[in-house]
C-alpha atoms as a PDB file:
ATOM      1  CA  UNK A   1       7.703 -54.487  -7.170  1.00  0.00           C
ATOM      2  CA  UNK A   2       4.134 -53.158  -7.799  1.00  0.00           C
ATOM      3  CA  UNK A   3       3.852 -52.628 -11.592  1.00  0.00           C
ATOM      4  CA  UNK A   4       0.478 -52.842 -12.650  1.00  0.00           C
ATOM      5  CA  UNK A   5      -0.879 -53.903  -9.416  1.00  0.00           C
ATOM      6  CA  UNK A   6       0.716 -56.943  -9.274  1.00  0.00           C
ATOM      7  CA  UNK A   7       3.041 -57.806  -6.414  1.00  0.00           C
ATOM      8  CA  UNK A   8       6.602 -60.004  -6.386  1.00  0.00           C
ATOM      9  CA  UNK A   9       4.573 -63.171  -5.908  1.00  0.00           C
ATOM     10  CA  UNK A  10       1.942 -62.689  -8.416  1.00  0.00           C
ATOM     11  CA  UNK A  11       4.578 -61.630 -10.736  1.00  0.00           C
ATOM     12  CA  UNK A  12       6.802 -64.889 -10.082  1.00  0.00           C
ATOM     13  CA  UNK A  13       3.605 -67.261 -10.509  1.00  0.00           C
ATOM     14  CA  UNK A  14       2.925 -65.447 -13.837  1.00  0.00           C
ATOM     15  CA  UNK A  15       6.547 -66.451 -14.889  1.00  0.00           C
ATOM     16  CA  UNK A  16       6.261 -69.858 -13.633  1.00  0.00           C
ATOM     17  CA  UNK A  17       2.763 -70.208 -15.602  1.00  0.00           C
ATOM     18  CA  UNK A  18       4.008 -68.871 -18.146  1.00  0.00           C
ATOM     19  CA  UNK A  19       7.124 -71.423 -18.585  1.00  0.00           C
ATOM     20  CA  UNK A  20       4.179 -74.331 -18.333  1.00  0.00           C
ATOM     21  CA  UNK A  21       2.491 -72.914 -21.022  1.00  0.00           C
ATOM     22  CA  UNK A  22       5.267 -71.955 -23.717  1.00  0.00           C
ATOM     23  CA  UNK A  23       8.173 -73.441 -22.189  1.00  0.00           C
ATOM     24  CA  UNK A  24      11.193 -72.181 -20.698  1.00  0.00           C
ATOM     25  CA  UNK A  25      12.757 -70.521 -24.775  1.00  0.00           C
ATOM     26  CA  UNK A  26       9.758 -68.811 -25.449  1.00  0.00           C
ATOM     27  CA  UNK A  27       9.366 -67.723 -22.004  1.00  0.00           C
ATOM     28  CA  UNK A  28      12.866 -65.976 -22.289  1.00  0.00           C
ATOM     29  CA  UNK A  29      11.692 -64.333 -25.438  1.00  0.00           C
ATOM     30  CA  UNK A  30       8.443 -63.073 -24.148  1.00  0.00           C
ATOM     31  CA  UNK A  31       9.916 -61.358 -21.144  1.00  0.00           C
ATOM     32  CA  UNK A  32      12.626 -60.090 -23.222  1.00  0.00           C
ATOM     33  CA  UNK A  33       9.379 -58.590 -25.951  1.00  0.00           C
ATOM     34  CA  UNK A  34       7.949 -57.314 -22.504  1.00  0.00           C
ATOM     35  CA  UNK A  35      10.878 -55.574 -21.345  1.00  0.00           C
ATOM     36  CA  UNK A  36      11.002 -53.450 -24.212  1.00  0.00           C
ATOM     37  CA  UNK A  37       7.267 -53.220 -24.610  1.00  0.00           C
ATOM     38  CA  UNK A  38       7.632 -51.535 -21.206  1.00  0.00           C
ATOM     39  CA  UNK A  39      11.059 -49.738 -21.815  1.00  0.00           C
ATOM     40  CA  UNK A  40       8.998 -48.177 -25.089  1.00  0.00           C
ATOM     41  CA  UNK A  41       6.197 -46.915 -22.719  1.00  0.00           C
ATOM     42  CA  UNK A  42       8.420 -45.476 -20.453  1.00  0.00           C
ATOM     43  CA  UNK A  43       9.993 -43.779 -23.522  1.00  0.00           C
ATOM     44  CA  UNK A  44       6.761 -42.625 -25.096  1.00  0.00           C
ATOM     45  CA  UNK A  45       4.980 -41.476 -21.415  1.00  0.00           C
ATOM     46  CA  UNK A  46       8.566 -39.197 -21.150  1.00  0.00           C
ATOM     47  CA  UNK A  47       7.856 -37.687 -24.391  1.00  0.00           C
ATOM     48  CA  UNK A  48       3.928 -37.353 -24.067  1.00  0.00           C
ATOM     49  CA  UNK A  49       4.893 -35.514 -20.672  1.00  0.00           C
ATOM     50  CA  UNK A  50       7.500 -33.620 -22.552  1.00  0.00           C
ATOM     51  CA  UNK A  51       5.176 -32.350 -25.097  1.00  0.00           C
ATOM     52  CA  UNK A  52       2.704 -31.229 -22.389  1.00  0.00           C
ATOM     53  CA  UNK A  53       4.932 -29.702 -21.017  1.00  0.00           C
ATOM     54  CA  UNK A  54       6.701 -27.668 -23.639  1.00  0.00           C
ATOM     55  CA  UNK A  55       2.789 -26.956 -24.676  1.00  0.00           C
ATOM     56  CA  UNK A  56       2.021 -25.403 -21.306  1.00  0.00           C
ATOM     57  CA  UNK A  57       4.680 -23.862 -20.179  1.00  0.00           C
ATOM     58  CA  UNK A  58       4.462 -20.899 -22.551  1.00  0.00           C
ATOM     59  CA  UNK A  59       0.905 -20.306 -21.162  1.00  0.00           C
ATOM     60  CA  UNK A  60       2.074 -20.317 -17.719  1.00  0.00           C
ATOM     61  CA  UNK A  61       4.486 -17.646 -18.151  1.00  0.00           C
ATOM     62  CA  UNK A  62       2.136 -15.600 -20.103  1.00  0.00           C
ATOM     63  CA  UNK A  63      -0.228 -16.153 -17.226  1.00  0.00           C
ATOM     64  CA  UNK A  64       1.810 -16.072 -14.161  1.00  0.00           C
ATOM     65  CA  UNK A  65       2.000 -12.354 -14.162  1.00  0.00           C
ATOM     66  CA  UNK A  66      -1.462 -11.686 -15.112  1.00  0.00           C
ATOM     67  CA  UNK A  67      -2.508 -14.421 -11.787  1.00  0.00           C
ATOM     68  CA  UNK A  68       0.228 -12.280  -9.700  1.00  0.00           C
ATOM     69  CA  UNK A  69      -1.308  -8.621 -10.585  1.00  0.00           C
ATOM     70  CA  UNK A  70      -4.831 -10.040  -9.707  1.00  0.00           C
ATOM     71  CA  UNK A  71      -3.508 -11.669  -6.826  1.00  0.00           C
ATOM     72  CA  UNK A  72      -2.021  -8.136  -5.815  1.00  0.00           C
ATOM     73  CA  UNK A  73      -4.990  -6.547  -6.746  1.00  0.00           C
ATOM     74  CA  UNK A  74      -7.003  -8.539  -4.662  1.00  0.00           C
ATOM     75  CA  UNK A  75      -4.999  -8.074  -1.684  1.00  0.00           C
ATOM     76  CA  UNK A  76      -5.327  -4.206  -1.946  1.00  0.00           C
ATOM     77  CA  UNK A  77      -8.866  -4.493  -2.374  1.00  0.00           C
ATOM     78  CA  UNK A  78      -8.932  -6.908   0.724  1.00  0.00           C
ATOM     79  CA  UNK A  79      -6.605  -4.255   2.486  1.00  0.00           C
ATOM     80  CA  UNK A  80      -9.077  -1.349   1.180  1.00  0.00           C
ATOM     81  CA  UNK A  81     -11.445  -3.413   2.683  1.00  0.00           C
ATOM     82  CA  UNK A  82     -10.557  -3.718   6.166  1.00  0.00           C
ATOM     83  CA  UNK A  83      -9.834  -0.344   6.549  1.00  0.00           C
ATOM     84  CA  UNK A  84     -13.309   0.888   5.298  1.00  0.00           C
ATOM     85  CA  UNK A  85     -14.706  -2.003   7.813  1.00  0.00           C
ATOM     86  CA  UNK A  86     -12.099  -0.661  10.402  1.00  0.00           C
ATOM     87  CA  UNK A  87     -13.465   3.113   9.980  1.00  0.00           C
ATOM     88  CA  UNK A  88     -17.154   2.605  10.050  1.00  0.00           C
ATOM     89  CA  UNK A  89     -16.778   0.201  13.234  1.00  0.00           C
ATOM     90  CA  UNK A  90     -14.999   3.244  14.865  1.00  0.00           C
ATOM     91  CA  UNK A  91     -17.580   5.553  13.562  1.00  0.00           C
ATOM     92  CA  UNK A  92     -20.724   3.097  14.972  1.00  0.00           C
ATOM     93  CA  UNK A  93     -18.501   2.708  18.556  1.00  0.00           C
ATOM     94  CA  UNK A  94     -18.626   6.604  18.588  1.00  0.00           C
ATOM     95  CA  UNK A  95     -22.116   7.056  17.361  1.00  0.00           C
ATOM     96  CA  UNK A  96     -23.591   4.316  20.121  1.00  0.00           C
ATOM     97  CA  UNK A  97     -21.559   6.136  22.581  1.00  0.00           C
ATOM     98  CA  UNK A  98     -23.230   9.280  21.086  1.00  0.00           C
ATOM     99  CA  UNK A  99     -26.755   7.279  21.370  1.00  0.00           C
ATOM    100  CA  UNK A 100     -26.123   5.997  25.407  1.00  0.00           C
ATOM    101  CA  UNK A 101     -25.348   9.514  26.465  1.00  0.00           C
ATOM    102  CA  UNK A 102     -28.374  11.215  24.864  1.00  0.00           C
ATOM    103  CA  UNK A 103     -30.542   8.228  26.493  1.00  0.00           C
ATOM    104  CA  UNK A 104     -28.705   8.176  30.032  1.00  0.00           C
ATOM    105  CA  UNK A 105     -29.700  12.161  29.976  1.00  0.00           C
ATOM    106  CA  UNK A 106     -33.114  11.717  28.781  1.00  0.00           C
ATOM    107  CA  UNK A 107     -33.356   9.193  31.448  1.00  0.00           C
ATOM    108  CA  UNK A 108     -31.954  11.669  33.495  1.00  0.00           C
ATOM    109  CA  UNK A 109     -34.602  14.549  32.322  1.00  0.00           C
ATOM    110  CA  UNK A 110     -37.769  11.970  33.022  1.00  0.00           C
ATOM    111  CA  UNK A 111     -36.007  11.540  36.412  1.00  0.00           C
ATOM    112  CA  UNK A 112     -36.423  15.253  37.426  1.00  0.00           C
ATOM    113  CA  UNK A 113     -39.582  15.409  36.017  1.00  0.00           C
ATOM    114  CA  UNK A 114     -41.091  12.699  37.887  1.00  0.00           C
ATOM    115  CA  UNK A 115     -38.846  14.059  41.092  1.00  0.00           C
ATOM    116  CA  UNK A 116     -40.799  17.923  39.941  1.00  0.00           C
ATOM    117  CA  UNK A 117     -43.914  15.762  39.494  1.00  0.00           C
ATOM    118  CA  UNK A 118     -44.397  14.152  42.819  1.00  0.00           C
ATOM    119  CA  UNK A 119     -42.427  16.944  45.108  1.00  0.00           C
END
């Protein structure tokens, strides 16, 4: 038992206390007032959550299909995305590959040159 945050023993000391103080009748007819205090909370907290609920559920259906189409929408876009990433990596790979072949042949050019130069 942990209602409240009070444990089995606390709870039992409370009782005893309370039997000192009011004796053991109007102990009886406290815990019985307490039981239904409680019982009435429990009632009320059902019907609070009911309301809530019966409050918010007609905004989560309206929404739920407005959060799914963004949530589509979003993964195209993410999809959309990748592939543009996808392409221009491909076209940078080609276009360094481009870039070391025009320097490995001017490399090669100053090569002969030099070779020309000093023969």
């Amino acid at each position: 038992m942990n209602f409240l945050n009070i444990g089995t023993g606390e709870f039992l000391f409370l009782i005893l206390l309370a039997i000192l103080l009011v004796g053991p009748g109007r102990t009886v007819q406290f815990l019985q007032q307490g039981r239904r205090l409680v019982t009435r909370v429990q009632e009320e907290w059902r019907s609070a959550q009911q309301v809530v609920e019966d409050e918010v559920k007609p905004v989560r259906d309206e929404l739920l299909p407005v959060t799914e189409a963004i949530r589509q929408g979003t993964r195209k876009g993410l999809d959309t995305f990748g592939q543009q990433v996808s392409a221009l990596e491909r076209e940078a790979t080609a276009e360094a590959g481009s870039l070391q072949q025009d320097a490995q042949q001017a490399v090669a050019e100053l090569e002969a040159l030099r070779e020309d130069k000093a023969g």
